[in-house]
N, C-alpha and C. Protein backbone atom coordinates (compact mmCIF):
# COMPACT_ATOMS: atom_id res chain seq x y z
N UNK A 1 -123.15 355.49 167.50
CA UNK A 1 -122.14 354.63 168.08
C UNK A 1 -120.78 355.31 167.91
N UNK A 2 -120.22 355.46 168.70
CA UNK A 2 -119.24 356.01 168.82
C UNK A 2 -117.59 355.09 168.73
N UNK A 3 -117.18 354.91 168.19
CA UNK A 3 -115.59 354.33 168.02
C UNK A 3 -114.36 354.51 168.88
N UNK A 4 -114.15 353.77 170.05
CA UNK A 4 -113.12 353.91 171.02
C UNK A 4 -112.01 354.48 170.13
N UNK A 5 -111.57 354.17 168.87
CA UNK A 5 -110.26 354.68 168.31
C UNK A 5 -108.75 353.46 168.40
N UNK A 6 -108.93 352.28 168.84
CA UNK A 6 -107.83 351.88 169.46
C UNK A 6 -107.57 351.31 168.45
N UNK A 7 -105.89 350.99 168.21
CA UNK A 7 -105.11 350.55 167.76
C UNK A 7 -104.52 349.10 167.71
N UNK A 8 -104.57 348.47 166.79
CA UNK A 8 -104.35 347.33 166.82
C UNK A 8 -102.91 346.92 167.02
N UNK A 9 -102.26 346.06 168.29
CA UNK A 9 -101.26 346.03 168.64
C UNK A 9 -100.30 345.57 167.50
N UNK A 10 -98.91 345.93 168.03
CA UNK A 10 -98.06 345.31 166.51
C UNK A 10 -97.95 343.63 166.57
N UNK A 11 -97.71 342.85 167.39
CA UNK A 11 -98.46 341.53 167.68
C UNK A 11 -99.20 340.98 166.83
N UNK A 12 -100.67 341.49 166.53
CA UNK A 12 -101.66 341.18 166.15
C UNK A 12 -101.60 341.39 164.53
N UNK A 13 -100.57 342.58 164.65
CA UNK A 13 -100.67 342.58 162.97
C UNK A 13 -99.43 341.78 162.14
N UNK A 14 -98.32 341.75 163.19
CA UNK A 14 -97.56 340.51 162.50
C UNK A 14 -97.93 339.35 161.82
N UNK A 15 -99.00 338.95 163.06
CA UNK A 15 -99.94 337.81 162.43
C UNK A 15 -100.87 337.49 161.53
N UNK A 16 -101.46 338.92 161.58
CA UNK A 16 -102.54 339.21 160.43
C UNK A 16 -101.46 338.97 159.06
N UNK A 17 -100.47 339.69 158.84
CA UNK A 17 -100.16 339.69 157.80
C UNK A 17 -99.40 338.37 157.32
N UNK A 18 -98.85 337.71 158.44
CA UNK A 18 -98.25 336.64 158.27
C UNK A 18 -99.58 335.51 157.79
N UNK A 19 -100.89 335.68 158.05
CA UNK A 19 -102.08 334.50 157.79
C UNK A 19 -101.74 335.11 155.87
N UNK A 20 -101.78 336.52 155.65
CA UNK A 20 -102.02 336.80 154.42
C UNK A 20 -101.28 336.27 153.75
N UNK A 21 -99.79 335.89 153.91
CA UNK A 21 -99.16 335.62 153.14
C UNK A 21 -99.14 334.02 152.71
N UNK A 22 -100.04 333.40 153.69
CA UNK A 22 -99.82 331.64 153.95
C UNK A 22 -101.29 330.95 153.48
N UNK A 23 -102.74 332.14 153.26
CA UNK A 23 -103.15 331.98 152.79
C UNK A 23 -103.86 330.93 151.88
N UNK A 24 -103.25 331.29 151.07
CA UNK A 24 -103.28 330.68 149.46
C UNK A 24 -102.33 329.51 149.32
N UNK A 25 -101.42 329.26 150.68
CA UNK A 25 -100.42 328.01 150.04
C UNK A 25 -99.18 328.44 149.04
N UNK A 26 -98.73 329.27 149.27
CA UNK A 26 -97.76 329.63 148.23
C UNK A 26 -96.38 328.98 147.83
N UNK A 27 -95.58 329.06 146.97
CA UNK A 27 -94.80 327.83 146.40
C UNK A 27 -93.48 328.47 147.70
N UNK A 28 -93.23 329.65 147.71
CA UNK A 28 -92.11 330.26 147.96
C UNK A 28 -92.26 331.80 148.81
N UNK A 29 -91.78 331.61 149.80
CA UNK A 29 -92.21 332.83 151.00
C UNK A 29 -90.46 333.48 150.97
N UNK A 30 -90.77 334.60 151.21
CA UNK A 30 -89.78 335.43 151.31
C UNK A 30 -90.00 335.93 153.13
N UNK A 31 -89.50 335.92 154.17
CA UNK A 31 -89.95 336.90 155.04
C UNK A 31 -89.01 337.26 155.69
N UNK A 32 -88.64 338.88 156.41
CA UNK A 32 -87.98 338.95 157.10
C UNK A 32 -88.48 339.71 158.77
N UNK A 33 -87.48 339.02 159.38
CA UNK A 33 -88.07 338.79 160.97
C UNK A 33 -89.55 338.92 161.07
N UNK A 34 -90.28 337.22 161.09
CA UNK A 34 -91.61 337.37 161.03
C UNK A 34 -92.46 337.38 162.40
N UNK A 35 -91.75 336.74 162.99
CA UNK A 35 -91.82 336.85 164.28
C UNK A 35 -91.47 337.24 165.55
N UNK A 36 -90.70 338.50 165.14
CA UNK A 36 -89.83 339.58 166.37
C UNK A 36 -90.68 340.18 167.55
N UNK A 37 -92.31 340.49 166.70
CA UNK A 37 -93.14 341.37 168.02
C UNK A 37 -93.79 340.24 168.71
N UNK A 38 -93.47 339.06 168.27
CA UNK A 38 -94.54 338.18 169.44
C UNK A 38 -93.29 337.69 170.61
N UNK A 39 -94.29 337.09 171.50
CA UNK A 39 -93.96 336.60 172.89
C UNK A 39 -93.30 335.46 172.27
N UNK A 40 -92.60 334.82 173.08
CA UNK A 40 -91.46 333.41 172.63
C UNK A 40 -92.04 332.29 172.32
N UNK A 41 -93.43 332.27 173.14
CA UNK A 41 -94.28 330.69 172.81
C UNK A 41 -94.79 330.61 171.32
N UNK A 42 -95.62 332.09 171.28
CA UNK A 42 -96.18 332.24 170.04
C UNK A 42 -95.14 331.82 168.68
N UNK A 43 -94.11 332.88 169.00
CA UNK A 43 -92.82 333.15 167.42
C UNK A 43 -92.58 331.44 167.45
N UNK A 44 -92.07 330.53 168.36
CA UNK A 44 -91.82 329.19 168.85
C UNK A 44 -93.00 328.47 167.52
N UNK A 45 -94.07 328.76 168.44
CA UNK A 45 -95.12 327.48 167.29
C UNK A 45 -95.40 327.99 165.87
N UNK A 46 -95.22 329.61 165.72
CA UNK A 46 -95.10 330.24 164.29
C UNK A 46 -94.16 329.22 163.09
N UNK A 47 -93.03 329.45 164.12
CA UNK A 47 -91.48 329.03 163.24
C UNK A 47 -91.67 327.48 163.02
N UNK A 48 -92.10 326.77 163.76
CA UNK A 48 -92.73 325.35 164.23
C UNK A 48 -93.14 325.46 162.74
N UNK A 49 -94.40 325.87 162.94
CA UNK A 49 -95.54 325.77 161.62
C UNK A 49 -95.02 325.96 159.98
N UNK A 50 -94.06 327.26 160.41
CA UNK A 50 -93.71 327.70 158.93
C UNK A 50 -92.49 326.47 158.45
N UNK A 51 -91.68 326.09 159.37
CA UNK A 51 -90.67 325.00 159.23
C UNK A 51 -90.95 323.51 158.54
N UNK A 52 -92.30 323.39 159.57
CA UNK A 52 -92.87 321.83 159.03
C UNK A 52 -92.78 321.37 157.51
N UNK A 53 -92.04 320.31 157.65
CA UNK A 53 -91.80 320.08 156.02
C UNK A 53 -93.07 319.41 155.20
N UNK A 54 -94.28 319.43 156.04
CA UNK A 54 -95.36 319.12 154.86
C UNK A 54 -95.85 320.03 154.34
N UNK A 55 -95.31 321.27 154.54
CA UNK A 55 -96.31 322.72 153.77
C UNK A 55 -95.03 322.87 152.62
N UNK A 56 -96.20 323.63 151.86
CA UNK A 56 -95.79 323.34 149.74
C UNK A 56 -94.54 324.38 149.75
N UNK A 57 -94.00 324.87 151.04
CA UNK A 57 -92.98 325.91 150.50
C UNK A 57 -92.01 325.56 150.51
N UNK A 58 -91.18 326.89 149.84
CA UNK A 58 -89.70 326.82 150.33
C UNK A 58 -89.34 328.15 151.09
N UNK A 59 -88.84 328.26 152.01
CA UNK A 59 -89.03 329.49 153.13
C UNK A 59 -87.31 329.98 153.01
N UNK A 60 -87.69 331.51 152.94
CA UNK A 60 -86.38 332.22 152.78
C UNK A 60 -86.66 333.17 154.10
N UNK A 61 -85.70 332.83 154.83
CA UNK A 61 -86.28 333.98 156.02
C UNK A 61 -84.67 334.98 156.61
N UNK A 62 -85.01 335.85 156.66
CA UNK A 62 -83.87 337.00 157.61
C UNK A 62 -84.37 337.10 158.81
N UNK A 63 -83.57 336.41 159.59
CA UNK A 63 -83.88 336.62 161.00
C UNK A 63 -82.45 336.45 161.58
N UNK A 64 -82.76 336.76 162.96
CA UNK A 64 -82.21 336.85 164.03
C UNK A 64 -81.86 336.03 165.02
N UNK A 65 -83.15 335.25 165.29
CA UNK A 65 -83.22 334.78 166.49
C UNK A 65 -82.50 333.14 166.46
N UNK A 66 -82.01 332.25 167.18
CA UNK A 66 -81.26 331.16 167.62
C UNK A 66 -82.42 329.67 167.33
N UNK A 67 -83.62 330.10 167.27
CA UNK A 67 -84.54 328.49 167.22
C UNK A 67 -84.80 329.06 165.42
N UNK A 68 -84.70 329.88 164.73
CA UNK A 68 -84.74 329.61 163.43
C UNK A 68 -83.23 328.78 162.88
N UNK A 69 -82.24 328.64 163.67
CA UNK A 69 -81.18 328.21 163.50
C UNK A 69 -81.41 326.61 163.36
N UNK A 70 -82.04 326.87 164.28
CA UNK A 70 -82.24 324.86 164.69
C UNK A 70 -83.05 324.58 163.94
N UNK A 71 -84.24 324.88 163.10
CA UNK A 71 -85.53 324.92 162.44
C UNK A 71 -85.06 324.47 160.95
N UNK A 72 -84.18 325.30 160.46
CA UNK A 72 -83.85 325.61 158.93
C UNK A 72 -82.52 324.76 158.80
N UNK A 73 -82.78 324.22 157.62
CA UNK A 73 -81.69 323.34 157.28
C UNK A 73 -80.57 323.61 156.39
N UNK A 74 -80.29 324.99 155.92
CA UNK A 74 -79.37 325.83 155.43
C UNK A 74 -79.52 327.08 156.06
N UNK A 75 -78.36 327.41 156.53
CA UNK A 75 -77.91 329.02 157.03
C UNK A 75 -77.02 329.74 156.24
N UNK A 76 -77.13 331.08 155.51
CA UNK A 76 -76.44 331.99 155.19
C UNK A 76 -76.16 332.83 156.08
N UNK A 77 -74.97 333.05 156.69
CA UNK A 77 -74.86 333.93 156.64
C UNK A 77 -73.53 335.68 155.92
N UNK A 78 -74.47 336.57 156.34
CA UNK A 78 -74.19 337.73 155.45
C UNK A 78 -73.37 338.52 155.99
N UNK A 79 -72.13 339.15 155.71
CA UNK A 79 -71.81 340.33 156.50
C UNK A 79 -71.01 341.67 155.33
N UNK A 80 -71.72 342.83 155.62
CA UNK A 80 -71.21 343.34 154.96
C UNK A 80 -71.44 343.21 153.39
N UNK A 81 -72.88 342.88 153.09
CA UNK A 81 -73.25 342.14 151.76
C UNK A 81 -72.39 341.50 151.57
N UNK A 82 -71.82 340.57 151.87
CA UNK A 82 -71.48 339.60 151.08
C UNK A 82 -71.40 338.30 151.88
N UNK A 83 -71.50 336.86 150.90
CA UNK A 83 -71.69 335.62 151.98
C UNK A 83 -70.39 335.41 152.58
N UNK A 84 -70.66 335.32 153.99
CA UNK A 84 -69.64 335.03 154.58
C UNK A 84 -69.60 332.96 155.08
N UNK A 85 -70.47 332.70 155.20
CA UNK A 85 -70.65 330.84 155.38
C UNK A 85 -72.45 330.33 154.76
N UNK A 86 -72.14 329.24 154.65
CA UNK A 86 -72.85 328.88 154.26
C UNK A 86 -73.36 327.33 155.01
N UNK A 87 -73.65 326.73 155.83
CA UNK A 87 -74.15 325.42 156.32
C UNK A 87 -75.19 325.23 156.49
């Protein structure tokens, strides 16, 4: 049997690694931009999921994008290491 060789898209492994980390239920997630390589629907119900306030965490995330804005109920932000606001 021979092995096509193919590569698992970066997509697929965002997610893979993102199941690894959610796993076990963990008290406290660290992640940064977890959802940059997916399509908008997907990162959408990701951020959805990780946001929902019945899961045991507390979510620290570096991102980018404008619907983690709306999602998260404290924003830092950073410039230049150092805090520049806080709401």
């Amino acid at each position: 049997m021979i092995s096509e060789g193919r590569r698992i898209n970066s997509a697929s492994i965002q997610k893979i690694l993102l199941a690894r980390c959610l796993i076990n239920k963990p008290k406290l997630l660290f992640l940064e931009e977890p959802v940059e390589k997916l399509d908008k629907y997907s990162a959408g119900e990701i951020i959805d999921f990780l946001t929902a306030p019945e899961n045991p965490w507390t979510l620290v995330v570096i991102a980018k994008g404008n619907y983690w804005k709306q999602k998260c109920n404290r924003i830092v932000t950073l410039e230049n290491s150092k805090i520049k606001s806080i709401k």
